[in-house]
C-alpha atoms as a PDB file:
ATOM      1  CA  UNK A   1      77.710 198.847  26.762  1.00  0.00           C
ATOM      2  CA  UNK A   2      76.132 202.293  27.761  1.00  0.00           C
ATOM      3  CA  UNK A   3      78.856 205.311  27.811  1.00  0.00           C
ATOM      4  CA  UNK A   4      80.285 206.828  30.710  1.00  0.00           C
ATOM      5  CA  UNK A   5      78.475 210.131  29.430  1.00  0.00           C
ATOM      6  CA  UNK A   6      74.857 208.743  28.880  1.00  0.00           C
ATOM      7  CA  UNK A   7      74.474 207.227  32.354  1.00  0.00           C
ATOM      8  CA  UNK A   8      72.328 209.418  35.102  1.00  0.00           C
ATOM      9  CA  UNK A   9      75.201 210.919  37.042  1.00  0.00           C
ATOM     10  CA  UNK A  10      76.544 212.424  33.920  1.00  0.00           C
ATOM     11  CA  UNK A  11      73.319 213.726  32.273  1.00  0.00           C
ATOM     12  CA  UNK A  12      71.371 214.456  35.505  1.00  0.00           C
ATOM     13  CA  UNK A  13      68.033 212.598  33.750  1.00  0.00           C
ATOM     14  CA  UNK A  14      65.776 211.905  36.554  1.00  0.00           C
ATOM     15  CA  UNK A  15      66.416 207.646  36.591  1.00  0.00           C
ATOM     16  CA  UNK A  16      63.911 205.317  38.184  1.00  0.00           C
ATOM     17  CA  UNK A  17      65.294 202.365  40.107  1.00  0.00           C
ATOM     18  CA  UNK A  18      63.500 199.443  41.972  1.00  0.00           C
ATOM     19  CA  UNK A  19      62.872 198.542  45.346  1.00  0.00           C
ATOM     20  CA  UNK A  20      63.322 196.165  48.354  1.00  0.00           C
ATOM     21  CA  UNK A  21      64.023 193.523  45.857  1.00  0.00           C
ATOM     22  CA  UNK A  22      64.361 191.014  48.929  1.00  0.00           C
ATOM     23  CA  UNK A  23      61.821 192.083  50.923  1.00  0.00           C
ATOM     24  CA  UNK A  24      59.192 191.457  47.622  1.00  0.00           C
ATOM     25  CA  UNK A  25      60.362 188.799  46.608  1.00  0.00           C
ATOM     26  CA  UNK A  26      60.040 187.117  50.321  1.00  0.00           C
ATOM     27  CA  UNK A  27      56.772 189.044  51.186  1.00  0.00           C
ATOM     28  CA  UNK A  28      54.267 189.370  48.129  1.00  0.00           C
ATOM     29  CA  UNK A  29      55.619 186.695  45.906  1.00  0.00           C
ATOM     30  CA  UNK A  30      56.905 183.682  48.528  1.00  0.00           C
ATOM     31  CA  UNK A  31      60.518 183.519  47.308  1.00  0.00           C
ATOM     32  CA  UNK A  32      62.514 181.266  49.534  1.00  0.00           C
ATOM     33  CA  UNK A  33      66.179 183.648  49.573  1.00  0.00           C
ATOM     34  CA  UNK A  34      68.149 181.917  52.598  1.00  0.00           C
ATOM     35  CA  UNK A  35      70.823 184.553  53.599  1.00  0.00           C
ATOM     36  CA  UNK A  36      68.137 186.855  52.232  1.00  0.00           C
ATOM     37  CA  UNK A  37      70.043 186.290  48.594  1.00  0.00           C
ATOM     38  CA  UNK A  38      68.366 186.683  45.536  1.00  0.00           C
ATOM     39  CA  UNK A  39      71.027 185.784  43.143  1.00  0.00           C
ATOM     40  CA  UNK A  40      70.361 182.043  43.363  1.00  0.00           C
ATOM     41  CA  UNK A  41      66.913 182.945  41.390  1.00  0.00           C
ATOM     42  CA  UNK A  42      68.937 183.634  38.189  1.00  0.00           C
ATOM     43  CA  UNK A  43      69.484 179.941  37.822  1.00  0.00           C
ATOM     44  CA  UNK A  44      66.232 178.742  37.699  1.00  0.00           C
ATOM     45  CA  UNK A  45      62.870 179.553  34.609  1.00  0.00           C
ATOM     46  CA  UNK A  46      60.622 179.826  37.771  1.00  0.00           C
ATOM     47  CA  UNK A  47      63.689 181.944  39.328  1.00  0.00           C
ATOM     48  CA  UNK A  48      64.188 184.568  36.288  1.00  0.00           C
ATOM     49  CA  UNK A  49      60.254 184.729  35.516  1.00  0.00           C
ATOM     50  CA  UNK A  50      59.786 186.236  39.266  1.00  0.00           C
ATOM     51  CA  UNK A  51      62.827 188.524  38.918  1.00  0.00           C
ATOM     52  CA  UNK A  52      61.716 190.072  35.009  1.00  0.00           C
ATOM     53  CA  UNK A  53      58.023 190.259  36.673  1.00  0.00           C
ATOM     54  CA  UNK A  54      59.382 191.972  39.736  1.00  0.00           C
ATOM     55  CA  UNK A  55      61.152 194.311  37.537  1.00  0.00           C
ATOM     56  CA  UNK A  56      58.498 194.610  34.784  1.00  0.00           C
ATOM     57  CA  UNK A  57      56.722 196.835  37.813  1.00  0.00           C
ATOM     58  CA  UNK A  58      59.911 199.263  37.721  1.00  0.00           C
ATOM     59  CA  UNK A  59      59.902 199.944  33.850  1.00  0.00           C
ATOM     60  CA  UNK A  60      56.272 200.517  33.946  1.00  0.00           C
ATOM     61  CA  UNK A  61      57.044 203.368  36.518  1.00  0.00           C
ATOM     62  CA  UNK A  62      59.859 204.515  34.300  1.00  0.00           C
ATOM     63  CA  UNK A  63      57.518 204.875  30.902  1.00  0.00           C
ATOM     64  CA  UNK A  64      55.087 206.786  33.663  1.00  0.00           C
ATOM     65  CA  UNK A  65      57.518 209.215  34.957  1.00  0.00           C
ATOM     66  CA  UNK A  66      59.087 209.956  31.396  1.00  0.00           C
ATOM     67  CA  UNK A  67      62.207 208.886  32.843  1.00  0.00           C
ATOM     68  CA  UNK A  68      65.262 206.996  32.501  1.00  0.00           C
ATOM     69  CA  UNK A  69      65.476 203.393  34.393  1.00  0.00           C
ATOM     70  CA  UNK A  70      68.462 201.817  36.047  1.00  0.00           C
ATOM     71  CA  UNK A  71      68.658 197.823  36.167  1.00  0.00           C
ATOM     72  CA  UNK A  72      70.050 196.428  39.151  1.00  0.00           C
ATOM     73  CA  UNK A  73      71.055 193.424  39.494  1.00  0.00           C
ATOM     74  CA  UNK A  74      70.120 190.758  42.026  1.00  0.00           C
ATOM     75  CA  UNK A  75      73.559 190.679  43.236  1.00  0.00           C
ATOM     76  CA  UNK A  76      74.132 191.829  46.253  1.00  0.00           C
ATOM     77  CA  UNK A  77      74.616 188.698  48.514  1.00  0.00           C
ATOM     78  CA  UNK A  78      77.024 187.244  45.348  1.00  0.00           C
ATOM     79  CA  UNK A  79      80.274 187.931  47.007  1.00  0.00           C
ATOM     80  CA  UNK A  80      82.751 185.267  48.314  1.00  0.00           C
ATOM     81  CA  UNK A  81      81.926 184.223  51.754  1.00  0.00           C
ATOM     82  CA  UNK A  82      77.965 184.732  51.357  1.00  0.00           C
ATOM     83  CA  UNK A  83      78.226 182.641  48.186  1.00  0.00           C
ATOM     84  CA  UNK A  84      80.306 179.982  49.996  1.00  0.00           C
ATOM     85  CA  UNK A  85      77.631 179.484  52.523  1.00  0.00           C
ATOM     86  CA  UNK A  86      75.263 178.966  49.986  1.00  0.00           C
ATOM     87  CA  UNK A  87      77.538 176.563  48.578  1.00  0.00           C
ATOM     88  CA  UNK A  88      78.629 178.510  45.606  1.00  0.00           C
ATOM     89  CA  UNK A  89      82.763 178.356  45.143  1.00  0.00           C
ATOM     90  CA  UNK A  90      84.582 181.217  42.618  1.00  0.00           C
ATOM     91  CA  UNK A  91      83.571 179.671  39.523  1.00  0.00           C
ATOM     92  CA  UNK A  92      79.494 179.374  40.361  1.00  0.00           C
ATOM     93  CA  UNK A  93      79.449 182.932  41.421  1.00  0.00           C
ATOM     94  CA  UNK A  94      81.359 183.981  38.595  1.00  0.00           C
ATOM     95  CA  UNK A  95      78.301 182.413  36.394  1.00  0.00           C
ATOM     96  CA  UNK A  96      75.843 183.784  38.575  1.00  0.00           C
ATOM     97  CA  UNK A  97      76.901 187.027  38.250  1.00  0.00           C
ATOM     98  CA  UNK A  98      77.349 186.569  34.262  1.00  0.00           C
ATOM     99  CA  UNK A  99      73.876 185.419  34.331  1.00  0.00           C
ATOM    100  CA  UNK A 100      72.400 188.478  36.262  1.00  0.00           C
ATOM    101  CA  UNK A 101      73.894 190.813  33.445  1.00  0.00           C
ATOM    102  CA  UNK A 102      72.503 188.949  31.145  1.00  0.00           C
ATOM    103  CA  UNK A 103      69.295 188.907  32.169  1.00  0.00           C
ATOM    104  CA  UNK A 104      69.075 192.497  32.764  1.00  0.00           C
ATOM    105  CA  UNK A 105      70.332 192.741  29.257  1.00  0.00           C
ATOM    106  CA  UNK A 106      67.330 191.130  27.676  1.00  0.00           C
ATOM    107  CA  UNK A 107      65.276 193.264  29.715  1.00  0.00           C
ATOM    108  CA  UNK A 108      66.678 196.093  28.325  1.00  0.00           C
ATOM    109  CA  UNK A 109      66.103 194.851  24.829  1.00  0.00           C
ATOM    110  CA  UNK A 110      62.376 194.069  26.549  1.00  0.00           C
ATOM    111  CA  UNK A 111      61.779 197.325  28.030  1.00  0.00           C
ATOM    112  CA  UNK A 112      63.665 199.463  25.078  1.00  0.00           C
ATOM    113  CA  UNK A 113      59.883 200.391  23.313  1.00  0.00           C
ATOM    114  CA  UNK A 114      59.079 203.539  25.383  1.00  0.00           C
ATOM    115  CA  UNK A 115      62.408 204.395  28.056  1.00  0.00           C
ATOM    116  CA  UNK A 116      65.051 206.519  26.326  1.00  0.00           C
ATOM    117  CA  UNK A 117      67.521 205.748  28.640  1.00  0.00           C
ATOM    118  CA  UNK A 118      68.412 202.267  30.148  1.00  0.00           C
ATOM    119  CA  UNK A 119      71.489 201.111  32.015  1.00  0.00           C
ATOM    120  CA  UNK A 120      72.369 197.840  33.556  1.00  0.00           C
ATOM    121  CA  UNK A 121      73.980 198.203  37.213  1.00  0.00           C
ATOM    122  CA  UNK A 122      76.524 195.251  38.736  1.00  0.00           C
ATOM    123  CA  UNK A 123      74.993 195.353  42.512  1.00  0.00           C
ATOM    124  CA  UNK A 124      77.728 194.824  44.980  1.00  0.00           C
ATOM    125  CA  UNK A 125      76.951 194.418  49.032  1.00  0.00           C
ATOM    126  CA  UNK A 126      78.737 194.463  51.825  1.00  0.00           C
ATOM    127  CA  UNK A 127      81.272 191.285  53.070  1.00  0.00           C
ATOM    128  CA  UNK A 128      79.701 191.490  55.851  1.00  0.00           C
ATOM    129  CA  UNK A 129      75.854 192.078  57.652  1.00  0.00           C
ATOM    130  CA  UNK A 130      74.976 195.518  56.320  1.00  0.00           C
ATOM    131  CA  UNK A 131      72.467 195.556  59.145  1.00  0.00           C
ATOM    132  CA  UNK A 132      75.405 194.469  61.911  1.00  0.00           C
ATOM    133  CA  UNK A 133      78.918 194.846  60.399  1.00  0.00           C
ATOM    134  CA  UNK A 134      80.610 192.721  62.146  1.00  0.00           C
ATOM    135  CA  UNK A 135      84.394 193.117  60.371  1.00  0.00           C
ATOM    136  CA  UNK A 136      86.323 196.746  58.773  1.00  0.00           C
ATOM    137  CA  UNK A 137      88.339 195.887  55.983  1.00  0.00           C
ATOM    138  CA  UNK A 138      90.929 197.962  54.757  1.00  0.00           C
ATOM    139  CA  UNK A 139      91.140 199.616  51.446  1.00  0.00           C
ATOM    140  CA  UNK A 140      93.514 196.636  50.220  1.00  0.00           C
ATOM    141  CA  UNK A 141      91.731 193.496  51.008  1.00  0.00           C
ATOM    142  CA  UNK A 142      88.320 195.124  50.158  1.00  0.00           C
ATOM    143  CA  UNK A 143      89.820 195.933  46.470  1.00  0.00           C
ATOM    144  CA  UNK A 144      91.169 191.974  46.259  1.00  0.00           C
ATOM    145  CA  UNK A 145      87.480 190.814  48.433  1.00  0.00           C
ATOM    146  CA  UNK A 146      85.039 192.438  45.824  1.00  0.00           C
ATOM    147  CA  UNK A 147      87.751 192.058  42.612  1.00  0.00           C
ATOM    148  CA  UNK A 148      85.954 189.064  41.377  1.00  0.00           C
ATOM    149  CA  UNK A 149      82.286 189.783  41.103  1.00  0.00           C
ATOM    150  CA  UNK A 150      83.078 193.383  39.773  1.00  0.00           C
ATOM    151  CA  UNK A 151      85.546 191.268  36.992  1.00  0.00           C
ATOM    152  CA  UNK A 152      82.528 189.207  36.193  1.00  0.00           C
ATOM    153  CA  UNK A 153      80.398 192.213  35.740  1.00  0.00           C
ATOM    154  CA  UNK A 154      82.843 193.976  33.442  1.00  0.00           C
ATOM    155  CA  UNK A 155      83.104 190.748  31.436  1.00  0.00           C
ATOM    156  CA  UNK A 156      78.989 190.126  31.116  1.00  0.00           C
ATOM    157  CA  UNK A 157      78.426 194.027  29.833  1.00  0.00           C
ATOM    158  CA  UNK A 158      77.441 195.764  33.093  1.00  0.00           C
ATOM    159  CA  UNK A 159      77.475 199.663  32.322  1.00  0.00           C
ATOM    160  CA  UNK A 160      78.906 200.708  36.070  1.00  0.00           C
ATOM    161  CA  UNK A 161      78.739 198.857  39.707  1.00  0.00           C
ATOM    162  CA  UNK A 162      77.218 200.448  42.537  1.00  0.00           C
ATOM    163  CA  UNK A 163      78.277 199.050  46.349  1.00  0.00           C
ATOM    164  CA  UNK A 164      75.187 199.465  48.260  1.00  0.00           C
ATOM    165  CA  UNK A 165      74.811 198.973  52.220  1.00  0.00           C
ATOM    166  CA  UNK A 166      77.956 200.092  53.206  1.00  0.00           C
ATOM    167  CA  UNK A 167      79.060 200.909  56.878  1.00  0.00           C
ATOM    168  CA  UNK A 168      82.393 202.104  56.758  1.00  0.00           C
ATOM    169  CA  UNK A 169      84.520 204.208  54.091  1.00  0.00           C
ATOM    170  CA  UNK A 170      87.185 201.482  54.261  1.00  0.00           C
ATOM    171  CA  UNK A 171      85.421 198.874  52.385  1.00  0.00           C
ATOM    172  CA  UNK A 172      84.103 201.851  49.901  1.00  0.00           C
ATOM    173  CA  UNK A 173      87.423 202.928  49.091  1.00  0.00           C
ATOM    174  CA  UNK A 174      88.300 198.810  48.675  1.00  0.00           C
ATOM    175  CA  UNK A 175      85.322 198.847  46.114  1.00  0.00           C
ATOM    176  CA  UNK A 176      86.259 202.216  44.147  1.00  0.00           C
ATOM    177  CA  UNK A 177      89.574 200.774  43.080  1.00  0.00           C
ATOM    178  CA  UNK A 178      88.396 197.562  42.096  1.00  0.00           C
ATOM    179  CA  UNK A 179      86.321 198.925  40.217  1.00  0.00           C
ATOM    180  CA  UNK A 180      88.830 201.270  38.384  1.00  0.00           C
ATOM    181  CA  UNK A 181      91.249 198.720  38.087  1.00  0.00           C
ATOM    182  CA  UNK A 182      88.278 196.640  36.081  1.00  0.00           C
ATOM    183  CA  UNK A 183      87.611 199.940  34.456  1.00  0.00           C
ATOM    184  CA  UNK A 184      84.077 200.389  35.552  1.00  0.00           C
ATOM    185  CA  UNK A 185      82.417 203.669  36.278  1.00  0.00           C
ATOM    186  CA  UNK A 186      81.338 202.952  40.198  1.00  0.00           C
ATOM    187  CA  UNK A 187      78.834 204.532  42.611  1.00  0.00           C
ATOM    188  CA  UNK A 188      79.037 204.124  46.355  1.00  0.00           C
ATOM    189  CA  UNK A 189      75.985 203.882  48.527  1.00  0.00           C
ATOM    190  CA  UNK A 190      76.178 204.236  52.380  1.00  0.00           C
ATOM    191  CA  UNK A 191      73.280 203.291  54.469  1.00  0.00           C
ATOM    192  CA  UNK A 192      72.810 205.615  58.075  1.00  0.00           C
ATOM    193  CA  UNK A 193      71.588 204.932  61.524  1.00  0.00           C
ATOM    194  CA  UNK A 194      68.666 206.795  63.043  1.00  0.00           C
ATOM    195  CA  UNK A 195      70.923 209.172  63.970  1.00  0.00           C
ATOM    196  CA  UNK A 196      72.099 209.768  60.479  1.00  0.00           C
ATOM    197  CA  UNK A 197      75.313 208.389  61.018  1.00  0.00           C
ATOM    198  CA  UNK A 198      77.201 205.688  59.456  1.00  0.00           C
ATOM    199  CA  UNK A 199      76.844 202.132  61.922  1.00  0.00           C
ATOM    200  CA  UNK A 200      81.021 202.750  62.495  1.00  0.00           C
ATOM    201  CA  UNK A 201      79.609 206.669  63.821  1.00  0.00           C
ATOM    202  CA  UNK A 202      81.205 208.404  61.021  1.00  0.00           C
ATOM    203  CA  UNK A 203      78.815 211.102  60.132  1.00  0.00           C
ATOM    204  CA  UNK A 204      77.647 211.075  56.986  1.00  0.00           C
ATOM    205  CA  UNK A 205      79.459 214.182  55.008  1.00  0.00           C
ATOM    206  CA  UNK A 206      82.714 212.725  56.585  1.00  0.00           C
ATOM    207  CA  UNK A 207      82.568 209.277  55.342  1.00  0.00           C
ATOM    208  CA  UNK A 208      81.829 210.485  51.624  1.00  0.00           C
ATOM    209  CA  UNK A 209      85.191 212.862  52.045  1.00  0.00           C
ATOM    210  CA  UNK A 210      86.942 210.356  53.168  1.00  0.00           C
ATOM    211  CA  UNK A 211      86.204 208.843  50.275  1.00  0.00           C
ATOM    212  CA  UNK A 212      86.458 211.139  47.857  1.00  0.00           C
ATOM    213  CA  UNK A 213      89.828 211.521  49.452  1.00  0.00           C
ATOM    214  CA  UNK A 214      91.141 208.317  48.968  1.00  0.00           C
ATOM    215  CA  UNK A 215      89.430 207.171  45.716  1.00  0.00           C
ATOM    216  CA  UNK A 216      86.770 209.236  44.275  1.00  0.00           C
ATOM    217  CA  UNK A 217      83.486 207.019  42.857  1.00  0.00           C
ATOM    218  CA  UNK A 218      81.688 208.422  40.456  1.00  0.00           C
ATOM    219  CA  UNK A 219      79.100 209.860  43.136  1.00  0.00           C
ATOM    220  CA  UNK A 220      77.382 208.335  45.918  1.00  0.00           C
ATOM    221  CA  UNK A 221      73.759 207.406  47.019  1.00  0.00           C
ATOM    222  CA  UNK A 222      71.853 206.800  50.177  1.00  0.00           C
ATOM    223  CA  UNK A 223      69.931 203.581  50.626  1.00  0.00           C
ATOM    224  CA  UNK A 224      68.213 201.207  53.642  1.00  0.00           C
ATOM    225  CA  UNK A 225      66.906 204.346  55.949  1.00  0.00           C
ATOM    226  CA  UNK A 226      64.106 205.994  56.030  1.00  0.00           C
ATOM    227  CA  UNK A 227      63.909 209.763  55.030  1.00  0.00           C
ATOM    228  CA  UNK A 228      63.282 210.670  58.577  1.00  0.00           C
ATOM    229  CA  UNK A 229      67.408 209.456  59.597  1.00  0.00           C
ATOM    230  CA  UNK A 230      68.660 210.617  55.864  1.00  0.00           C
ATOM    231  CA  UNK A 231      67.284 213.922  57.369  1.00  0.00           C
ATOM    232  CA  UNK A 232      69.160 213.999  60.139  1.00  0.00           C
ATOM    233  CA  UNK A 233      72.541 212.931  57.897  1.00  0.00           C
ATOM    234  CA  UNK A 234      72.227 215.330  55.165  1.00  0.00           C
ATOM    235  CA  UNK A 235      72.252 218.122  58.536  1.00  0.00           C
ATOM    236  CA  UNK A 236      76.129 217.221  58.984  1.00  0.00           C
ATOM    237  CA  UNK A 237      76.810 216.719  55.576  1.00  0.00           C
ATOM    238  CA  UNK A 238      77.671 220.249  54.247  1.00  0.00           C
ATOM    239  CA  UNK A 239      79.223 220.903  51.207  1.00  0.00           C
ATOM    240  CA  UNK A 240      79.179 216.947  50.799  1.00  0.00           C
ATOM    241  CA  UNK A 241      75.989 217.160  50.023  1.00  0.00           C
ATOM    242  CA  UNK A 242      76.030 217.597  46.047  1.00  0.00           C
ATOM    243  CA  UNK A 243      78.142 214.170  45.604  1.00  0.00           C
ATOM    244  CA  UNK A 244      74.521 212.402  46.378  1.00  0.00           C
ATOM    245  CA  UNK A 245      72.951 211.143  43.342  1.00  0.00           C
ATOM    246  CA  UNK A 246      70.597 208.783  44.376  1.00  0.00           C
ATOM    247  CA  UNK A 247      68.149 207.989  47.214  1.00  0.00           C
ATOM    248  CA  UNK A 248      66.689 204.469  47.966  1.00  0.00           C
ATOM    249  CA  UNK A 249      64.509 204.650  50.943  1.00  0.00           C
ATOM    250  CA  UNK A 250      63.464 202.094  53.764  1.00  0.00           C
ATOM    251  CA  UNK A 251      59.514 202.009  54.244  1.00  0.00           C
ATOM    252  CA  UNK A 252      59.851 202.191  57.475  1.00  0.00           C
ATOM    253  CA  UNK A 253      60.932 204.306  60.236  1.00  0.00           C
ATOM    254  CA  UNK A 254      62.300 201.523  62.187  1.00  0.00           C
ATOM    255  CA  UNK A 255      65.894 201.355  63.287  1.00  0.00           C
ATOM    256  CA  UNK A 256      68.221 198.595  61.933  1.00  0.00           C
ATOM    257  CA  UNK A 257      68.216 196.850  64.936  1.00  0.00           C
ATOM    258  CA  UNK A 258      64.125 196.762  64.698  1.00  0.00           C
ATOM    259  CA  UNK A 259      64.260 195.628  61.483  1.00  0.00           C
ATOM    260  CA  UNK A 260      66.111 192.794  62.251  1.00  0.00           C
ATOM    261  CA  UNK A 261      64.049 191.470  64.977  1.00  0.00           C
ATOM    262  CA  UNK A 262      60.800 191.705  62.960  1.00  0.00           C
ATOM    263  CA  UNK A 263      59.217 188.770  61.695  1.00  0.00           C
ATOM    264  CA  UNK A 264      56.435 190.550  59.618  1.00  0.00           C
ATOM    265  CA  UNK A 265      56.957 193.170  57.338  1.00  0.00           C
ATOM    266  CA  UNK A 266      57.030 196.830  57.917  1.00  0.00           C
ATOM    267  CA  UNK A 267      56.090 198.675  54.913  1.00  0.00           C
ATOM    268  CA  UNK A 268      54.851 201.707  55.977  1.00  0.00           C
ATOM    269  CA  UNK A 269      52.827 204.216  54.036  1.00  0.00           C
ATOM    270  CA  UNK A 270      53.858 204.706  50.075  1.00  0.00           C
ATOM    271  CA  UNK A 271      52.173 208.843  50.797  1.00  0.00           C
ATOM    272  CA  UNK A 272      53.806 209.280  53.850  1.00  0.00           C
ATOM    273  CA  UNK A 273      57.163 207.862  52.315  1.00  0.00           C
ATOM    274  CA  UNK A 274      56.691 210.502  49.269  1.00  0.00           C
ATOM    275  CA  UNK A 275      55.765 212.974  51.460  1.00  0.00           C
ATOM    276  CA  UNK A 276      59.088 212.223  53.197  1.00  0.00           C
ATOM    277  CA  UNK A 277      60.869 212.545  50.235  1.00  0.00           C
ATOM    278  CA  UNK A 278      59.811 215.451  49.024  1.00  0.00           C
ATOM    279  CA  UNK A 279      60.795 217.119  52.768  1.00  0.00           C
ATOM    280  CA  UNK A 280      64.328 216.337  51.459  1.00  0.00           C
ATOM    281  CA  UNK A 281      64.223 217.685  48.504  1.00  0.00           C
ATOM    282  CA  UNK A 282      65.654 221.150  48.599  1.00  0.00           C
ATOM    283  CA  UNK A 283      68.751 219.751  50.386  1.00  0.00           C
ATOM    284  CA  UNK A 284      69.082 217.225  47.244  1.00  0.00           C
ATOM    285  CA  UNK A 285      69.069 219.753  44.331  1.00  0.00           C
ATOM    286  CA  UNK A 286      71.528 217.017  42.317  1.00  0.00           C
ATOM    287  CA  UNK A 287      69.540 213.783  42.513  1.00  0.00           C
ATOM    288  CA  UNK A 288      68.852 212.032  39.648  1.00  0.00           C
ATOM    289  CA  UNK A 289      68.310 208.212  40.725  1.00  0.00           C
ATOM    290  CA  UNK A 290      65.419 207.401  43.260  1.00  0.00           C
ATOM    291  CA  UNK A 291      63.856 204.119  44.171  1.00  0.00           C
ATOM    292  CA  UNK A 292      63.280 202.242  47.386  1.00  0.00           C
ATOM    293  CA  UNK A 293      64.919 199.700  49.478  1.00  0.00           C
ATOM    294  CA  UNK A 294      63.546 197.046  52.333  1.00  0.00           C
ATOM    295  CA  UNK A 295      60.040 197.003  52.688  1.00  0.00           C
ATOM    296  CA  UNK A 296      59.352 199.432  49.833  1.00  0.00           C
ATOM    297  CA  UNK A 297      57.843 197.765  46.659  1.00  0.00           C
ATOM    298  CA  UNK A 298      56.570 199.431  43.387  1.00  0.00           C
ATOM    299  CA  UNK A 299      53.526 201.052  44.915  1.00  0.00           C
ATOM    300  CA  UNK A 300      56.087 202.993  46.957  1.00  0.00           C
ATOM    301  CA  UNK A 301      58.445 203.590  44.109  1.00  0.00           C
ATOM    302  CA  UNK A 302      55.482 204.734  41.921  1.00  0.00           C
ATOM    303  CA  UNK A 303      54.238 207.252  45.099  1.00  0.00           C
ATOM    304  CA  UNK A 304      58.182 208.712  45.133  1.00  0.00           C
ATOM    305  CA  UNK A 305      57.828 209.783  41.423  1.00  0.00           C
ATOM    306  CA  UNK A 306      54.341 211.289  41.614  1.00  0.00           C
ATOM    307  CA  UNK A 307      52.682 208.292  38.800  1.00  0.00           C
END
């Protein structure tokens, strides 16, 4: 297991990470992911040859850039009551989730020839729609909701968790602990409206206190909106700003409620995304991890690190 010490947040080594992991896998390589989960694939030859391909693309980027790269796993739908309507109970997520680790683990022994710098990331998403949250949990039942998968992680070798898609501090705060308790290190990611606010309207610099307040992670991220409505977060954020360590980017500009009508996908311009990017960049001096989210494959991930 990586140390605390050598992982991005702690070194500040520029880290690739992937992209819209669903949105490929759908798109470009005809996945079937009902519930728009990916975890199911880990079961599967055909399953876990179309996840090390997808993520062959990222490592590639990584030797490119000179540059660490961060392994996520496929995870993010593997929580109780998205599992359960998949018709996965406690103990088949609990394998799943083993089986994600351990997949990124070979992949790490795979990709170890030419990256310095590799860790493997337990991907935790929200309980509910990230798109429409349609439930708050508090602190207390988020901690016992998202206890299980982040035990599982800790038991397969994961080197931290990151909680990505979030709409509301509660269920962040929920996720810190339980990942404490499991003894984890743990990054939260919040995704933002147009407006650069949270989908609960907490602006963005207030949700991360809030936070930080309650149960500090070990730094948080952005992901799932374009640059255009990170823009228009990282204006309220303040001081708040330097506890962002990572960026993953929507292709497109669309709103969430767009997005979810669409039928085709919207993935925008890799230059233009870049371009976007690098607009941000002298609010971000501290931002070490960058990659994409929905709609954004490796051509766009590739365009954000200049290779």
């Amino acid at each position: 297991m990586a140390r605390t010490s050598n992982l991005p947040h702690a070194t500040g080594r520029p880290t690739v990470t992937d992209g819209g992991m669903e949105t490929d896998l759908i798109f470009h390589r005809g996945a079937d992911l009902p519930c728009f989960a990916a975890f199911p694939l880990v079961e599967t030859g055909e399953g876990r040859a179309m996840l090390t391909d997808y993520y062959d693309g990222y490592a590639a980027i990584a030797r490119r850039a000179g540059a660490g790269l961060m392994l996520e796993a496929p995870t993010w739908r593997a929580n109780p009551e998205w599992g359960e309507r998949l018709g996965y109970g406690p103990d088949a997520l609990d394998r799943v989730n083993t089986a994600a680790i351990a997949l990124l683990a070979e992949l790490r022994e795979r990709y170890a020839d030419g990256i310095a710098d590799i860790a493997l990331g337990g991907v935790v998403g929200p309980r509910g729609d990230g798109y429409q949250p349609d439930r708050r949990m508090g602190p207390d039942e988020a901690a016992a909701y998202h206890r299980p998968q982040i035990d599982s992680f800790r038991a397969a070798g994961a080197d931290l968790v990151t909680a990505y898609t979030l709409t509301d501090p509660g269920e962040a705060i929920g996720v810190v602990r339980a990942a404490r308790a499991a003894g984890l290190p743990v990054a939260i990611s919040f995704t933002v409206e147009t407006d650069g606010r949270l989908a609960d309207g907490h602006p963005l610099g207030a949700a991360i206190a809030e936070v930080d307040a309650a149960a500090a992670p070990d730094y948080f991220l952005v992901n799932c909106a374009h640059p255009d409505h990170v823009e228009r977060g990282l204006a309220e954020s303040g001081g708040q700003r330097h506890r962002l360590a990572g960026m993953r980017y929507n292709a497109s500009s669309k709103s969430h409620a767009e997005l979810d009508e669409a039928t085709d996908l919207d993935a925008g311009d890799p230059a233009a995304l870049a371009a976007g990017h690098r607009r941000l960049e002298p609010l971000l001096p501290r931002l070490p991890i960058l990659g994409g989210c929905c709609g954004t494959d490796a051509r766009h991930v590739a365009a954000l690190w200049n290779v």
